[in-house]
N, C-alpha and C. Protein backbone atom coordinates (compact mmCIF):
# COMPACT_ATOMS: atom_id res chain seq x y z
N UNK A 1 -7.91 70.65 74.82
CA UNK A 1 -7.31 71.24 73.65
C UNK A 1 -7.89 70.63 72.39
N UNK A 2 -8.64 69.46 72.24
CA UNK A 2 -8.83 68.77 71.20
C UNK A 2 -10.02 69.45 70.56
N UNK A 3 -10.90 69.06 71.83
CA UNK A 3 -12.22 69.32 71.93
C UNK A 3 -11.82 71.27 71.02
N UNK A 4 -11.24 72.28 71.38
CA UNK A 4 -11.15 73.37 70.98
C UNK A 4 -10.46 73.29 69.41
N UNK A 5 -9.87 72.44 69.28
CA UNK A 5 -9.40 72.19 67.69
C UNK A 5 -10.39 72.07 66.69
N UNK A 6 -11.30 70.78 67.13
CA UNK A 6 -11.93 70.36 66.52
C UNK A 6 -13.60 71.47 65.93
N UNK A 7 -13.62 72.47 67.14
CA UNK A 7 -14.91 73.55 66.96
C UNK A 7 -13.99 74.74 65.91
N UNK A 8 -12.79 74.87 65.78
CA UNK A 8 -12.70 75.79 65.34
C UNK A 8 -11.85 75.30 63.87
N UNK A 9 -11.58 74.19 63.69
CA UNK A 9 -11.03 73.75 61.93
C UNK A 9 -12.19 73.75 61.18
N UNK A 10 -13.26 73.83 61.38
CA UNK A 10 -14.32 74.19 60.16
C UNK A 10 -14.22 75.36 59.71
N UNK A 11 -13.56 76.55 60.26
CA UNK A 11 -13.87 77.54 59.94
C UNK A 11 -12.37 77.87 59.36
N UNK A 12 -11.60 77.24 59.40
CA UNK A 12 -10.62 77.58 58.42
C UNK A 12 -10.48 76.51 57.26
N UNK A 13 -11.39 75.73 57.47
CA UNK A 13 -11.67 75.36 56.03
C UNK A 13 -12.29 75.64 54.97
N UNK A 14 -13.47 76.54 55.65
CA UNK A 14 -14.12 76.89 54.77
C UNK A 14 -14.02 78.48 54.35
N UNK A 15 -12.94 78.87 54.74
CA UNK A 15 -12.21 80.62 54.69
C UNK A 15 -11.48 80.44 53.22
N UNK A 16 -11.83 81.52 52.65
CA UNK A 16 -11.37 81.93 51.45
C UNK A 16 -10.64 83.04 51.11
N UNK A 17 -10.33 82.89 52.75
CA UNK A 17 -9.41 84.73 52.52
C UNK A 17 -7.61 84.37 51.95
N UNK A 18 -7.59 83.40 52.03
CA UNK A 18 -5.82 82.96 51.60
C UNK A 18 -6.13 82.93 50.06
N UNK A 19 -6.97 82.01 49.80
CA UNK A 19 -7.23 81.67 48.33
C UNK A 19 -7.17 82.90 47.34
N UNK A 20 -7.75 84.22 48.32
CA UNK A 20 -7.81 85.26 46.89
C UNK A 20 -6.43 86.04 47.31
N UNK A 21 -5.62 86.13 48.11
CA UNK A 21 -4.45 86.42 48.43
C UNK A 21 -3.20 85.68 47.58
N UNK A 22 -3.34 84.51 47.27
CA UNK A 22 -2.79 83.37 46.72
C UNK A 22 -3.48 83.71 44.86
N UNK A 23 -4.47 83.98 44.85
CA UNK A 23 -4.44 83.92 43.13
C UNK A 23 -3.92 85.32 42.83
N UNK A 24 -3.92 86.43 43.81
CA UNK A 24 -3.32 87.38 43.05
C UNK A 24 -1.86 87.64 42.90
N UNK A 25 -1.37 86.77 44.22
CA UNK A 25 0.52 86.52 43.89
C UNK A 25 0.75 86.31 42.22
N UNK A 26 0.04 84.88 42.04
CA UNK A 26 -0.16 84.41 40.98
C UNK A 26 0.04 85.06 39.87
N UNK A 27 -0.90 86.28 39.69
CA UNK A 27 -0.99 87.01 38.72
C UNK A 27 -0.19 87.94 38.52
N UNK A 28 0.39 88.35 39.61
CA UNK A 28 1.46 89.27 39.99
C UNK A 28 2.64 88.68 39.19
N UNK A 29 3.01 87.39 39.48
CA UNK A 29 4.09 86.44 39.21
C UNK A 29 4.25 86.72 37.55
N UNK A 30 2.87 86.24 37.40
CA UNK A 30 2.40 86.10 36.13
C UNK A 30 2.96 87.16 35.32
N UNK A 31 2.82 88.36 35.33
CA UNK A 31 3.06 89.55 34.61
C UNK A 31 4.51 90.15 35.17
N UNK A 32 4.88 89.69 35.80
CA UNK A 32 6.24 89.83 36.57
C UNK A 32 7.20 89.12 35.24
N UNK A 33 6.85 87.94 35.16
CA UNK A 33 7.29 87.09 33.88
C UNK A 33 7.23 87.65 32.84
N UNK A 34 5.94 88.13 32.20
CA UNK A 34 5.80 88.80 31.20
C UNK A 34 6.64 89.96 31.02
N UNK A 35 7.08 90.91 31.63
CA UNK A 35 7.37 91.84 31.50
C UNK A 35 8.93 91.53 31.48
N UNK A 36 9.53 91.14 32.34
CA UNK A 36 11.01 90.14 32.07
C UNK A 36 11.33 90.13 31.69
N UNK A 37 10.61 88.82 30.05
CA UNK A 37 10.71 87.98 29.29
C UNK A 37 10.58 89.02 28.28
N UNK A 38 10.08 90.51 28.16
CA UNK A 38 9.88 90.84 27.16
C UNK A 38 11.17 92.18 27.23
N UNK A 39 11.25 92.79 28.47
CA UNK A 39 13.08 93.29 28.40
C UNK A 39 13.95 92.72 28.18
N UNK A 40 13.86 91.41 28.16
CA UNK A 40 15.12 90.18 27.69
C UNK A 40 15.34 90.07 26.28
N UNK A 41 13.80 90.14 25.39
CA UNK A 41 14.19 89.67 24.33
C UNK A 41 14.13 90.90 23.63
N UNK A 42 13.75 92.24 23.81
CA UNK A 42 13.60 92.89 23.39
C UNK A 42 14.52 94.51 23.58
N UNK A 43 15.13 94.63 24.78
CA UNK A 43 16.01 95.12 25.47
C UNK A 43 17.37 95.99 24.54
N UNK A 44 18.25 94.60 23.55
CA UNK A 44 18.97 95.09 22.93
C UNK A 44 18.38 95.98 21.85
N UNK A 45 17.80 95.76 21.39
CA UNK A 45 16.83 96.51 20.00
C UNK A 45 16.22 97.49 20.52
N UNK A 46 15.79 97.58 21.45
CA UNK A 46 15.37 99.11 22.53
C UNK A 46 16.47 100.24 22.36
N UNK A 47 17.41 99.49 23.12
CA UNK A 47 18.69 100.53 23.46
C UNK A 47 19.38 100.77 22.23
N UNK A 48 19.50 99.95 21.38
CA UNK A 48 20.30 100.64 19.96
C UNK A 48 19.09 101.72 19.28
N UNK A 49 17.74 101.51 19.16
CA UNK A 49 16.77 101.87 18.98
C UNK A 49 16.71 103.41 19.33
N UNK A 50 17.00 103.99 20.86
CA UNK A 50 16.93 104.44 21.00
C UNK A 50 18.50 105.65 21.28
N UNK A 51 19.51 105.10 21.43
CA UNK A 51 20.77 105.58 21.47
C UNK A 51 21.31 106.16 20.50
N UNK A 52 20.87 105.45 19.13
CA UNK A 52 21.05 106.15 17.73
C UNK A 52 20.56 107.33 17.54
N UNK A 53 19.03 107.61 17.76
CA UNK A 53 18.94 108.49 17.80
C UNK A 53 19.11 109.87 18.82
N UNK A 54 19.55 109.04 19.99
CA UNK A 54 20.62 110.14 20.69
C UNK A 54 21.79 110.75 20.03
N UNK A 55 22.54 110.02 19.30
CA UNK A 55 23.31 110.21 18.70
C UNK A 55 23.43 111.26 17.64
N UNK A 56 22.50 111.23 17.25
CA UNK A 56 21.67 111.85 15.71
C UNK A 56 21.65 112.98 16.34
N UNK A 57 21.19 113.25 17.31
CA UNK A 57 20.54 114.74 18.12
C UNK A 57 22.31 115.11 18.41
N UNK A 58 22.71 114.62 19.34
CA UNK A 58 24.10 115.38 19.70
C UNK A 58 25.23 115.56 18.32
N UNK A 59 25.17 115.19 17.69
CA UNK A 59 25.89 115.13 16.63
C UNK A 59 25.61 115.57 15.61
């Protein structure tokens, strides 16, 4: 079993298939945040923004 460990950990060391799987979570995360952070702060001023002039129309 050793002997078979040892022929085949080079080749998952030197595999880069996680690494680009792993930076695009990342980026995913990344803009996951962004987008969040920007219905959070921006959200209330949206909805009055846009409800008023619902208002305007039905009324």
């Amino acid at each position: 079993m050793r002997i078979l460990f040892t022929k085949v950990k080079p080749r998952y060391l030197t595999s880069e298939q996680g690494a680009t799987a792993l930076e695009y979570a990342i980026i995913a995360a990344g803009i996951a945040l962004v987008i969040s952070s920007a219905v959070y702060a921006f959200g209330g001023t949206l909805y009055e923004f846009f409800y008023a002039g619902l208002e305007d129309l039905i009324n």
